[in-house]
N, C-alpha and C. Protein backbone atom coordinates (compact mmCIF):
# COMPACT_ATOMS: atom_id res chain seq x y z
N UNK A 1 -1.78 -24.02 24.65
CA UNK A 1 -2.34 -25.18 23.97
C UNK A 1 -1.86 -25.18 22.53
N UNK A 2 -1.62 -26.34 21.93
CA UNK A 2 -1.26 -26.27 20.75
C UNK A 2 -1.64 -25.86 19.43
N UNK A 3 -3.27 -25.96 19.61
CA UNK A 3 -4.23 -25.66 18.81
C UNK A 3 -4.15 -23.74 18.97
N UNK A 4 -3.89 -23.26 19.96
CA UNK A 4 -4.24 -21.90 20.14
C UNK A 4 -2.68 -21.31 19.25
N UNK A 5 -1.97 -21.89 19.84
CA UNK A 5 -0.46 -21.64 18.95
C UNK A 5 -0.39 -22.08 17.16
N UNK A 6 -0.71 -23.03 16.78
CA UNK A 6 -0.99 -23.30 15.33
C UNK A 6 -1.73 -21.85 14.64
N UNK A 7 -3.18 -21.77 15.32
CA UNK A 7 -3.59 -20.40 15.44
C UNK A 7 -3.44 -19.14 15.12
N UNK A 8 -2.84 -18.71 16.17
CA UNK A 8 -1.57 -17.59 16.47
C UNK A 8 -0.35 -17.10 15.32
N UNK A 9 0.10 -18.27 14.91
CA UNK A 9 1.28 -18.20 13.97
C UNK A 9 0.55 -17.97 12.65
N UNK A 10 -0.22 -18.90 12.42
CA UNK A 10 -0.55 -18.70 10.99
C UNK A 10 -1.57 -17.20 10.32
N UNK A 11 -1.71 -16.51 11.37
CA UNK A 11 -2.07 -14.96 11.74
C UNK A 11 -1.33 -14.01 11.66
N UNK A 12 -0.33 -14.28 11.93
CA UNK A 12 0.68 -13.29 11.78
C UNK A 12 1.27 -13.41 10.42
N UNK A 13 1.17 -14.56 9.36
CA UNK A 13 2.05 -14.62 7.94
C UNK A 13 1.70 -13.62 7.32
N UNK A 14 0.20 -12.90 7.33
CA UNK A 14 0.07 -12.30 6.46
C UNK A 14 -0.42 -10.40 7.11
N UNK A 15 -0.12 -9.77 6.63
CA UNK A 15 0.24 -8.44 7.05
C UNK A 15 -0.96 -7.33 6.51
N UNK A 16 -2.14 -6.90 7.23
CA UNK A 16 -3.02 -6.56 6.61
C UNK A 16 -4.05 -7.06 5.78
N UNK A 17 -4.32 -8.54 5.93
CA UNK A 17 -5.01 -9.57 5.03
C UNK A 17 -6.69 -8.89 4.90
N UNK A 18 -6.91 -8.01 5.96
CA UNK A 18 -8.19 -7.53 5.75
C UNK A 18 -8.46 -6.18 5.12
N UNK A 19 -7.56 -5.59 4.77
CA UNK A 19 -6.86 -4.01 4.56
C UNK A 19 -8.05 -2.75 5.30
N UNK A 20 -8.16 -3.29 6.44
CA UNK A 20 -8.77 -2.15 7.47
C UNK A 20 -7.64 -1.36 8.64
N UNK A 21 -6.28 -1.41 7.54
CA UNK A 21 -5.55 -1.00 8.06
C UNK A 21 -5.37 0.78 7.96
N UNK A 22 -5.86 1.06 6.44
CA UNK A 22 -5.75 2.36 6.33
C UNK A 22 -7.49 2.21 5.75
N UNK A 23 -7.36 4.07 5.64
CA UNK A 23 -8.83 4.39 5.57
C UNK A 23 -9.21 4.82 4.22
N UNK A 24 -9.82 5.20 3.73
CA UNK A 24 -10.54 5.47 2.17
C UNK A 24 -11.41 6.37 1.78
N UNK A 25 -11.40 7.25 1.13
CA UNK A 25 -12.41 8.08 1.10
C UNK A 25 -13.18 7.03 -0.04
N UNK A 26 -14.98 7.13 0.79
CA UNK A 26 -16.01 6.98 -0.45
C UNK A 26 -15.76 7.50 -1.44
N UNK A 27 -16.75 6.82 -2.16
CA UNK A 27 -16.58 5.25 -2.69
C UNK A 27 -15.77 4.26 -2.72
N UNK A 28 -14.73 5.03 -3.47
CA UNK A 28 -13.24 4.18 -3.28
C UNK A 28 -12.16 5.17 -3.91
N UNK A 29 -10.78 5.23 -3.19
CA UNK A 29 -10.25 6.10 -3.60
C UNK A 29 -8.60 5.32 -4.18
N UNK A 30 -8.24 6.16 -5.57
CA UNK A 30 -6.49 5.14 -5.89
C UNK A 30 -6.06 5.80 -5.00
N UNK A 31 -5.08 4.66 -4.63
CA UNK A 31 -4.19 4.55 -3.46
C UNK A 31 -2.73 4.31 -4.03
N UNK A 32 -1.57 4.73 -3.61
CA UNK A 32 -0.10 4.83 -4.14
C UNK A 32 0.71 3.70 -2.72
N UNK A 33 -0.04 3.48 -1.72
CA UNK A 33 0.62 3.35 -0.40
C UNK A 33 -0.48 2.15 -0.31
N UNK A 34 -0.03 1.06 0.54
CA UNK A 34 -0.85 0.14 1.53
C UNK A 34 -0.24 -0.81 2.23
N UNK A 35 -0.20 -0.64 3.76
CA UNK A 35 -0.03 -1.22 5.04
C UNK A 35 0.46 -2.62 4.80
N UNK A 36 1.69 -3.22 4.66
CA UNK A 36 1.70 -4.33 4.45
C UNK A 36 1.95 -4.80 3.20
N UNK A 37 1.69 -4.07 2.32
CA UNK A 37 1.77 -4.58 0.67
C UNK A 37 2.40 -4.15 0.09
N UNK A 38 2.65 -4.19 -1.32
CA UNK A 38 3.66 -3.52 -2.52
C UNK A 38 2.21 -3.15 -3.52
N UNK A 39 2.58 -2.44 -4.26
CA UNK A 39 1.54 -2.22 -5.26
C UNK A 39 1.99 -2.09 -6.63
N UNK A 40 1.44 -3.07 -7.36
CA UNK A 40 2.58 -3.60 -8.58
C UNK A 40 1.86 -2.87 -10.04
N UNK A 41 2.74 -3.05 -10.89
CA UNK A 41 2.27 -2.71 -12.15
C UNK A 41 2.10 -0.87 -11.97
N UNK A 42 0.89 -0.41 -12.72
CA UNK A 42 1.12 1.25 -13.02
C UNK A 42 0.65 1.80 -11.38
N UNK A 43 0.04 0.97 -10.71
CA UNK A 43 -0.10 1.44 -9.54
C UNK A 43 -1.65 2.10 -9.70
N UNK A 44 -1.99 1.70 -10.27
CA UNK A 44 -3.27 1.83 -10.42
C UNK A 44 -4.44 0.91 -9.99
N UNK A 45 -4.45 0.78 -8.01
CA UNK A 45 -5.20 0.14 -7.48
C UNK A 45 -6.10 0.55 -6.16
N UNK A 46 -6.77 1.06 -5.83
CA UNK A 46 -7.79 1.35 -5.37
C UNK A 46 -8.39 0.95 -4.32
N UNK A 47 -8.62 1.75 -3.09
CA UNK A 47 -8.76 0.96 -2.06
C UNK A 47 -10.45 1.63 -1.68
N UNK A 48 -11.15 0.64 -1.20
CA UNK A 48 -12.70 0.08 -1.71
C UNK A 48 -13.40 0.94 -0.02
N UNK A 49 -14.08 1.70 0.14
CA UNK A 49 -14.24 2.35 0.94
C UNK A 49 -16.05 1.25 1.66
N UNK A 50 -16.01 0.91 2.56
CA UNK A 50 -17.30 0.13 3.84
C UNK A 50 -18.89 0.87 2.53
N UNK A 51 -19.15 -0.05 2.19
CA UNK A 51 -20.44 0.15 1.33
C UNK A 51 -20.37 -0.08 0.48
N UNK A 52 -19.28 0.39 -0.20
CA UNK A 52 -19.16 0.67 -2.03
C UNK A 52 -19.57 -0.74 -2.24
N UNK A 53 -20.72 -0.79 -3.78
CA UNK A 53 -20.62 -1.95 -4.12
C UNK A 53 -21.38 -2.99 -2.90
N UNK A 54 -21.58 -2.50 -2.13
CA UNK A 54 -22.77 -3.76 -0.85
C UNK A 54 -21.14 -4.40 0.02
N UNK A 55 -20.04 -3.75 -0.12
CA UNK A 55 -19.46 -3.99 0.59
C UNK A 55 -19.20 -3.88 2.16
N UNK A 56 -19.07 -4.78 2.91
CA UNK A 56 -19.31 -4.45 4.38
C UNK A 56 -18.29 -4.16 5.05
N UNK A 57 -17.06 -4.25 3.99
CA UNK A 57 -15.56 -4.07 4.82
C UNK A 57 -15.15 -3.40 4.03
N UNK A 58 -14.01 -2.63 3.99
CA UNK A 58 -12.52 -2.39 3.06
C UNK A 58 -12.62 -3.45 2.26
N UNK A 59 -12.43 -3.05 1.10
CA UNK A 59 -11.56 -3.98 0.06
C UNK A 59 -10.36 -3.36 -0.57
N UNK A 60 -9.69 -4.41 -1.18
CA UNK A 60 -8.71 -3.50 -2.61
C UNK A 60 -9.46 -4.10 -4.15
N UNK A 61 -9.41 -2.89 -4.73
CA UNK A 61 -9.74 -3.45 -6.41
C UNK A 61 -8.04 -3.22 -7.17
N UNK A 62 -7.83 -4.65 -7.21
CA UNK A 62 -6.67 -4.58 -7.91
C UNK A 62 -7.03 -4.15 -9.58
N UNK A 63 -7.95 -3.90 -10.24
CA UNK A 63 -8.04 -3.09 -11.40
C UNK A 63 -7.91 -1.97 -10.89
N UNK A 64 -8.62 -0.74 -10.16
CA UNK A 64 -8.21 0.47 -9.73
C UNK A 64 -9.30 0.90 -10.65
N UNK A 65 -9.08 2.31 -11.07
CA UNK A 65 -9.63 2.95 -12.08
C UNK A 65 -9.85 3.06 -13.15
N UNK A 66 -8.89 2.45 -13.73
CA UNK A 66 -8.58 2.57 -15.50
C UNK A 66 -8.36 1.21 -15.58
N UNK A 67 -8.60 -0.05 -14.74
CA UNK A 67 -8.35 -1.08 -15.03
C UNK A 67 -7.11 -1.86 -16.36
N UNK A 68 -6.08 -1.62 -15.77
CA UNK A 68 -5.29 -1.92 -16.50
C UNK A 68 -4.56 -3.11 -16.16
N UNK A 69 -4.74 -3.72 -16.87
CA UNK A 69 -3.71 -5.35 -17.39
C UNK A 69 -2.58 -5.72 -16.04
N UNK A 70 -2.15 -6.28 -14.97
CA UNK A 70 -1.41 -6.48 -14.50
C UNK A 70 -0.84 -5.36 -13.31
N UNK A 71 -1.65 -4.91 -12.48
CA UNK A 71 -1.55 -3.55 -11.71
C UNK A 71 -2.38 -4.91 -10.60
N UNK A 72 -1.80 -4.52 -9.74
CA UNK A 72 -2.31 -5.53 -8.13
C UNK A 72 -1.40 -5.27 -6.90
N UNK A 73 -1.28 -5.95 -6.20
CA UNK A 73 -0.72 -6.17 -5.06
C UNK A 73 0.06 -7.17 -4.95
N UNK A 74 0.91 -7.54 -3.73
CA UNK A 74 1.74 -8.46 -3.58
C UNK A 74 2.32 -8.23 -2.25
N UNK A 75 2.80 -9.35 -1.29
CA UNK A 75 3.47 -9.48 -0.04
C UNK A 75 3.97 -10.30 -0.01
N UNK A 76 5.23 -10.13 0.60
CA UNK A 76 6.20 -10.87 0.73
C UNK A 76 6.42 -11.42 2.06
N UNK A 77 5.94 -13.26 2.43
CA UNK A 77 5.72 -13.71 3.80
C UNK A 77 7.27 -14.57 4.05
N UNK A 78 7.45 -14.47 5.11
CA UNK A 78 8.74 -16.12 6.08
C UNK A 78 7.39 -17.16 6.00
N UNK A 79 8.23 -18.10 5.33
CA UNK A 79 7.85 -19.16 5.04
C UNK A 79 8.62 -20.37 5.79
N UNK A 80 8.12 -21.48 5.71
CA UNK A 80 9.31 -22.99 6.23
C UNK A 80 9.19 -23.97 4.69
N UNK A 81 10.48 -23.88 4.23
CA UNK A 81 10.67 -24.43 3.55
C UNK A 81 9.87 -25.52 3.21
N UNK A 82 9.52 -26.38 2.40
CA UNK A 82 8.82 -27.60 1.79
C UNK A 82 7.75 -27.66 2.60
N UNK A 83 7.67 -26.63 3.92
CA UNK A 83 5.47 -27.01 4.21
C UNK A 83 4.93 -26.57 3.09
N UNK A 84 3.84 -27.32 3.34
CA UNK A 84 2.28 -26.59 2.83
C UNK A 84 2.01 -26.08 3.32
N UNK A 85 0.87 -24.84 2.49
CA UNK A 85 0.60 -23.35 2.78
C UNK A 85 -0.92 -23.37 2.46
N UNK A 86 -1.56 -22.99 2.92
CA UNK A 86 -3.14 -22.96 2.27
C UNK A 86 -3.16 -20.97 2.03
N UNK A 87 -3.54 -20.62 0.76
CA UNK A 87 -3.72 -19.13 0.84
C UNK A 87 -5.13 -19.43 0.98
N UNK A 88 -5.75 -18.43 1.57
CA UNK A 88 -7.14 -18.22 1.25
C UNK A 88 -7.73 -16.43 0.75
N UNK A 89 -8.77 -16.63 -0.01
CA UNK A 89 -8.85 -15.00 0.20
C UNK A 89 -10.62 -14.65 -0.47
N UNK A 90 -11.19 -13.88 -0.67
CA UNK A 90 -12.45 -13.46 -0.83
C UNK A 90 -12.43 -12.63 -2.01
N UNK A 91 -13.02 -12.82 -3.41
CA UNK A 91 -12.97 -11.90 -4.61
C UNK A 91 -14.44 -11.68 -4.84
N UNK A 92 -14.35 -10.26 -5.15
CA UNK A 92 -15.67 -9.82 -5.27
C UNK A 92 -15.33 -9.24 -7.05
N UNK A 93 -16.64 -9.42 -7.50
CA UNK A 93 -17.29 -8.96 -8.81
C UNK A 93 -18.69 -8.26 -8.42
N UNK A 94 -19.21 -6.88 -8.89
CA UNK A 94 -20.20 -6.67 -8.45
C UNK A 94 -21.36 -7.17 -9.22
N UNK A 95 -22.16 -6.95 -9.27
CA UNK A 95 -24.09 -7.67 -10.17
C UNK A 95 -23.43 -6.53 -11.55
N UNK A 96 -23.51 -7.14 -12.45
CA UNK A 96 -23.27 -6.03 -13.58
C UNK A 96 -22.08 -5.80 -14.53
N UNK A 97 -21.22 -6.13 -13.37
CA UNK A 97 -19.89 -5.85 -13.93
C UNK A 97 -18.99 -7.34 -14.10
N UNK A 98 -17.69 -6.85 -14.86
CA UNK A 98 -17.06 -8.11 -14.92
C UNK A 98 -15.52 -7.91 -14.27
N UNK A 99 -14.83 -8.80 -14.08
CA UNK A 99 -13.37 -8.67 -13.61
C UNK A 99 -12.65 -10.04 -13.67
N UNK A 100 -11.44 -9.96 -13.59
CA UNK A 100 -10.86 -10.94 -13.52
C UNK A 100 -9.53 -11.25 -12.58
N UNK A 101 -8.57 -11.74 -11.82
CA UNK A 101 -7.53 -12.09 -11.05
C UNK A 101 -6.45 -12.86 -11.14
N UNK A 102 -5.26 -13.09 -11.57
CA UNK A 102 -4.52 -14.00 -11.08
C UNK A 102 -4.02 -13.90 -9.89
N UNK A 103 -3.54 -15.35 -9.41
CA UNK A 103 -2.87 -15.11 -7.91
C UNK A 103 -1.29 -15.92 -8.14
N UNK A 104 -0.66 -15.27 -7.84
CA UNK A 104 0.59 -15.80 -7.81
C UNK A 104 1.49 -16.32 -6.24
N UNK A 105 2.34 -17.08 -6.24
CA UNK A 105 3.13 -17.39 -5.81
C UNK A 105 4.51 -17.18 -6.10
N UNK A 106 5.51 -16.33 -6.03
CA UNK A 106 6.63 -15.81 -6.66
C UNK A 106 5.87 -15.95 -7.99
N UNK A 107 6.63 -16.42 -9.44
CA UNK A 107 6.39 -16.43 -11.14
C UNK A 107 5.31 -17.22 -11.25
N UNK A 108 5.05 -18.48 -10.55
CA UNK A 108 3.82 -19.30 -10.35
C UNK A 108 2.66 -19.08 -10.36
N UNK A 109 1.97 -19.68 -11.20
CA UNK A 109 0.32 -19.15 -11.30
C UNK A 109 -0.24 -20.36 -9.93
N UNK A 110 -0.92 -20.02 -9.03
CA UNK A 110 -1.48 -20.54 -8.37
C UNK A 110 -3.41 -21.19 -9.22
N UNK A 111 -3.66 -19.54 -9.96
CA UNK A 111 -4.97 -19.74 -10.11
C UNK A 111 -5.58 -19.05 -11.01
N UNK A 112 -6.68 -18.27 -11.31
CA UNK A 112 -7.41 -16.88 -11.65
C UNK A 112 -8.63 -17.49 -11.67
N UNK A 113 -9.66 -16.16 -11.26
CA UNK A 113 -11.17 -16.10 -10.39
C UNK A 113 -11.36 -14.75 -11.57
N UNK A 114 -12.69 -15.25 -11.62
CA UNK A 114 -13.28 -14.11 -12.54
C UNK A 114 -14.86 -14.76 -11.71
N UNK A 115 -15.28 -14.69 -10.93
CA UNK A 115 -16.57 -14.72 -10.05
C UNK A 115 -16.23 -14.58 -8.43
N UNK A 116 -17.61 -14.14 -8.24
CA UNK A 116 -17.92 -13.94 -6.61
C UNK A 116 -17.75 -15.15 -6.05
N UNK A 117 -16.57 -14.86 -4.60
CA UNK A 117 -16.66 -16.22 -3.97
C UNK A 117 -15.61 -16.35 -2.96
N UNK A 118 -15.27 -17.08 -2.20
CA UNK A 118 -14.14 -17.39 -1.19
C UNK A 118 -13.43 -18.51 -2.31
N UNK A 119 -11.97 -17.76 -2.13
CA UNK A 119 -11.15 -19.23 -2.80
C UNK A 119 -10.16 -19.76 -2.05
N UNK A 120 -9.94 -20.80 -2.25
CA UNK A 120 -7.98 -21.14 -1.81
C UNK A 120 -7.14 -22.02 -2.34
N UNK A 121 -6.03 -21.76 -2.04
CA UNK A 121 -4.68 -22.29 -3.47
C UNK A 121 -3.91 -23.01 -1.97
N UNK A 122 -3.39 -24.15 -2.04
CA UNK A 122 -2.17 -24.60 -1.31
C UNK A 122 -1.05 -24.33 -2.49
N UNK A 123 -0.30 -23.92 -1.51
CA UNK A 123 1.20 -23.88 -2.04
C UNK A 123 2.76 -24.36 -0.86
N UNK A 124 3.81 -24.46 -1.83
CA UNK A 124 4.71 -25.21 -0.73
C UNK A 124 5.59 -24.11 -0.76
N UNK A 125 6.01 -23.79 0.53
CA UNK A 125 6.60 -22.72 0.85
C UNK A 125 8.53 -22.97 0.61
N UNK A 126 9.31 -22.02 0.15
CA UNK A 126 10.18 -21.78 -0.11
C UNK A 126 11.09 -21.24 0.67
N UNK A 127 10.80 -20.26 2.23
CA UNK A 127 11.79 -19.50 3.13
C UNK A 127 10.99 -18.35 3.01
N UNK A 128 10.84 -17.85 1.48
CA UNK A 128 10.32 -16.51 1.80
C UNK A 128 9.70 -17.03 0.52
N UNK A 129 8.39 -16.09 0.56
CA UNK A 129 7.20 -16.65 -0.91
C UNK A 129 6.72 -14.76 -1.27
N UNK A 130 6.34 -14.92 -2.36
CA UNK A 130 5.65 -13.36 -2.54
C UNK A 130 4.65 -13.92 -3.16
N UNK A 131 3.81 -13.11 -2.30
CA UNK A 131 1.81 -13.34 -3.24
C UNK A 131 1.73 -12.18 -3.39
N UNK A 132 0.87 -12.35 -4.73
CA UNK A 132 0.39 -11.43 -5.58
C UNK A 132 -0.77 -11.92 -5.89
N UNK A 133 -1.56 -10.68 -6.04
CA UNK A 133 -3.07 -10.64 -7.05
C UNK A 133 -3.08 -9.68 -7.84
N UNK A 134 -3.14 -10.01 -9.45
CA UNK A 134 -2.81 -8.75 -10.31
C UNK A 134 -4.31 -9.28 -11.37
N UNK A 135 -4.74 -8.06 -11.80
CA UNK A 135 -5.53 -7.87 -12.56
C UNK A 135 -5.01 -8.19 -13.79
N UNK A 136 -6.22 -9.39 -14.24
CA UNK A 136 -6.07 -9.43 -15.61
C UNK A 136 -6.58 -8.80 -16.93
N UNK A 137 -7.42 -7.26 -16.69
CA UNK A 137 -7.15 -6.42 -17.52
C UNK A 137 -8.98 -6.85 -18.07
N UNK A 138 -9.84 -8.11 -17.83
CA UNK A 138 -10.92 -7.47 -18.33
C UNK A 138 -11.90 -7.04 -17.36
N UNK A 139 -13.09 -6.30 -17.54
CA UNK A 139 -13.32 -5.83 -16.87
C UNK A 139 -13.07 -4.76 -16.02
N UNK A 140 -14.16 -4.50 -15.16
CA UNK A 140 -13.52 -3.00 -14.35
C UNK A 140 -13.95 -3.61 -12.57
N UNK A 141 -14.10 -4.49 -12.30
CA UNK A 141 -14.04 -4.57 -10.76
C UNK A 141 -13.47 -6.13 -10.63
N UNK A 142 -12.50 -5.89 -9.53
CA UNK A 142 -11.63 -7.12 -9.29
C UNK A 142 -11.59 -6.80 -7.57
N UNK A 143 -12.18 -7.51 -6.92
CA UNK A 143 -12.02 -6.87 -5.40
C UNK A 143 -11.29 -8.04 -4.54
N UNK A 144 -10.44 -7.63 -3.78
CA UNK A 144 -9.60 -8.93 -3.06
C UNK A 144 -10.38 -8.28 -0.97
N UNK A 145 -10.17 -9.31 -0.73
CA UNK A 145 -10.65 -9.45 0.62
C UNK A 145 -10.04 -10.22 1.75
N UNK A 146 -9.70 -10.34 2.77
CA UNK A 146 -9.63 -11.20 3.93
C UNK A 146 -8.32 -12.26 3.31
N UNK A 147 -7.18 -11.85 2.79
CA UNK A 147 -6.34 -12.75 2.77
C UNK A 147 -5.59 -13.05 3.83
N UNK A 148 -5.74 -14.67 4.01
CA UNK A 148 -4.79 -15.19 4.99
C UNK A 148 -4.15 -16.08 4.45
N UNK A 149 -3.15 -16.72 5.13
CA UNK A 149 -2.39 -18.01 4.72
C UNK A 149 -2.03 -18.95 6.02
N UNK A 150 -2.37 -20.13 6.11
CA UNK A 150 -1.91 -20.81 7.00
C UNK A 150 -1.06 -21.93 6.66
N UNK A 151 -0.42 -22.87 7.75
CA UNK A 151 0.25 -23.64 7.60
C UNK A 151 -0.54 -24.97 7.80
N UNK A 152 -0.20 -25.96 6.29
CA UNK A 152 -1.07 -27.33 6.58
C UNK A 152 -0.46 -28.00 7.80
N UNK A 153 -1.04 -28.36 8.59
CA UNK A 153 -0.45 -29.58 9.71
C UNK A 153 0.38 -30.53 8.57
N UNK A 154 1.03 -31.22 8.93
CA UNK A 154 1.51 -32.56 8.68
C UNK A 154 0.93 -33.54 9.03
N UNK A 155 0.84 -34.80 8.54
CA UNK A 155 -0.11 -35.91 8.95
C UNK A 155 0.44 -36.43 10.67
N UNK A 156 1.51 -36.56 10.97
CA UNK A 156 1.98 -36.89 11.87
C UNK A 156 1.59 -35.67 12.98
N UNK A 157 1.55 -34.55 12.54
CA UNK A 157 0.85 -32.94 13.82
C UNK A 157 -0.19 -33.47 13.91
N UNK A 158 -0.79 -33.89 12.62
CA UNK A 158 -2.47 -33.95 13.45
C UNK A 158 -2.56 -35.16 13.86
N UNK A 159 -1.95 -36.85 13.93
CA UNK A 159 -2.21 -37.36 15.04
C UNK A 159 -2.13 -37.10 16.12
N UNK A 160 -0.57 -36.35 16.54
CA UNK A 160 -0.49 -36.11 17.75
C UNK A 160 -1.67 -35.07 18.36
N UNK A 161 -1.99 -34.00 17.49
CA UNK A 161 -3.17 -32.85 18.39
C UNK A 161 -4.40 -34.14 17.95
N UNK A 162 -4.53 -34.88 17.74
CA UNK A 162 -6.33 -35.76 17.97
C UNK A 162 -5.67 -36.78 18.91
N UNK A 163 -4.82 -37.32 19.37
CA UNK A 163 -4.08 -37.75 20.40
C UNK A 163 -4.10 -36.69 21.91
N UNK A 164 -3.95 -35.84 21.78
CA UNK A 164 -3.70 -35.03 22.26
C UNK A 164 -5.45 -34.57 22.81
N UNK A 165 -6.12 -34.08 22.31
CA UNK A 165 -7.65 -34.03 22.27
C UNK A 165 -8.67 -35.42 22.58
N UNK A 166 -8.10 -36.26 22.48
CA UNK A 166 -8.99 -37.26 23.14
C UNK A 166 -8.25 -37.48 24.49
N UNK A 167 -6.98 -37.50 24.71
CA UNK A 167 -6.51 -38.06 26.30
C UNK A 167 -7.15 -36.66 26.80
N UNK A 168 -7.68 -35.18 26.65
CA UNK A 168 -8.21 -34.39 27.28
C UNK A 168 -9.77 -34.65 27.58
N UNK A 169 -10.38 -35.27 26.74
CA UNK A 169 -11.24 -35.82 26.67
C UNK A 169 -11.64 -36.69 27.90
N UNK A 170 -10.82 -38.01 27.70
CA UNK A 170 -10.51 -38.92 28.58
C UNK A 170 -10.89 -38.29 29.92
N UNK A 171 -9.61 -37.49 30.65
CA UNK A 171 -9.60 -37.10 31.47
C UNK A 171 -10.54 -36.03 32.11
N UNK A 172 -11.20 -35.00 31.45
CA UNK A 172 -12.66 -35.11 31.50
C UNK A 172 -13.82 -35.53 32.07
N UNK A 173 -13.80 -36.54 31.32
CA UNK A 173 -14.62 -37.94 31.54
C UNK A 173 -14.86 -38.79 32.80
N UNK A 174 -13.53 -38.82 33.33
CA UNK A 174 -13.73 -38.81 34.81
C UNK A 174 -13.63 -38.79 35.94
């Protein structure tokens, strides 16, 4: 089905988007290595161990330990030229503390989050795109979560799949 395939693909762009790929010692331990990613700047980023902080999953704190200025992550996805891209992803700040994020698209600022919350950036894809989330240096907790990226339909995809979903309908029916 087409809907299950749209799905499917846009699942695979991103490589570890939940980082319950590797494991962590409590609380949270710096990490030099991660499944899927690059780790930019002094490398000083930190991977968030199931609790820490009321956390219920893995995270990464792209500040790390010493929270320093421009130290994050980044992946490099296959893209289709001139689509739209929706990133999405989950930043945590804990009760107390402060932090901050940019998100990039290759040199492109997509954004920056300095609060708790689900966000997302469309962007138009190039062949190959690199996202990044790098700490912007205030604060000491910057937590990234559940990044995915999908592909926007085109106006013309989604007539055809609501075309497509009502003649199933239809037939159905009786």
């Amino acid at each position: 089905m087409v809907v299950g395939a749209l799905g499917s693909n846009a699942s695979a762009l991103i490589v570890n988007g939940d980082f319950e790929a590797d494991s962590y010692a409590f609380p949270y331990q710096i990490i030099n290595s991660l499944t899927g990613w690059n780790i930019l700047g002094t490398g000083d980023v930190a991977g968030i161990a199931n609790g820490y902080l009321s956390s219920v999953s893995q995270q990464i704190d792209v500040s790390g330990g010493a929270d320093v200025a421009g130290s994050g992550i980044s992946q490099t996805i296959a893209t289709t030229a001139s689509q739209v891209y929706t990133l999405s992803f989950d930043f945590y700040v804990a009760s107390g503390y402060s932090g901050a994020m940019e998100v990039f698209q290759g040199a492109t600022s997509l954004g920056s989050v300095n609060a708790t919350g689900s966000y997302s950036y469309n962007f138009t894809g190039t062949g190959s795109d690199t996202l990044s989330f790098v700490n912007l240096g205030r604060g000491n907790v910057a937590h990234v979560d559940n990044v995915a990226v999908e592909a926007v339909p085109e106006p013309a995809t989604l007539a055809a799949l609501g075309l497509g979903l009502a003649a199933t309908r239809r037939r159905r029916a009786k």
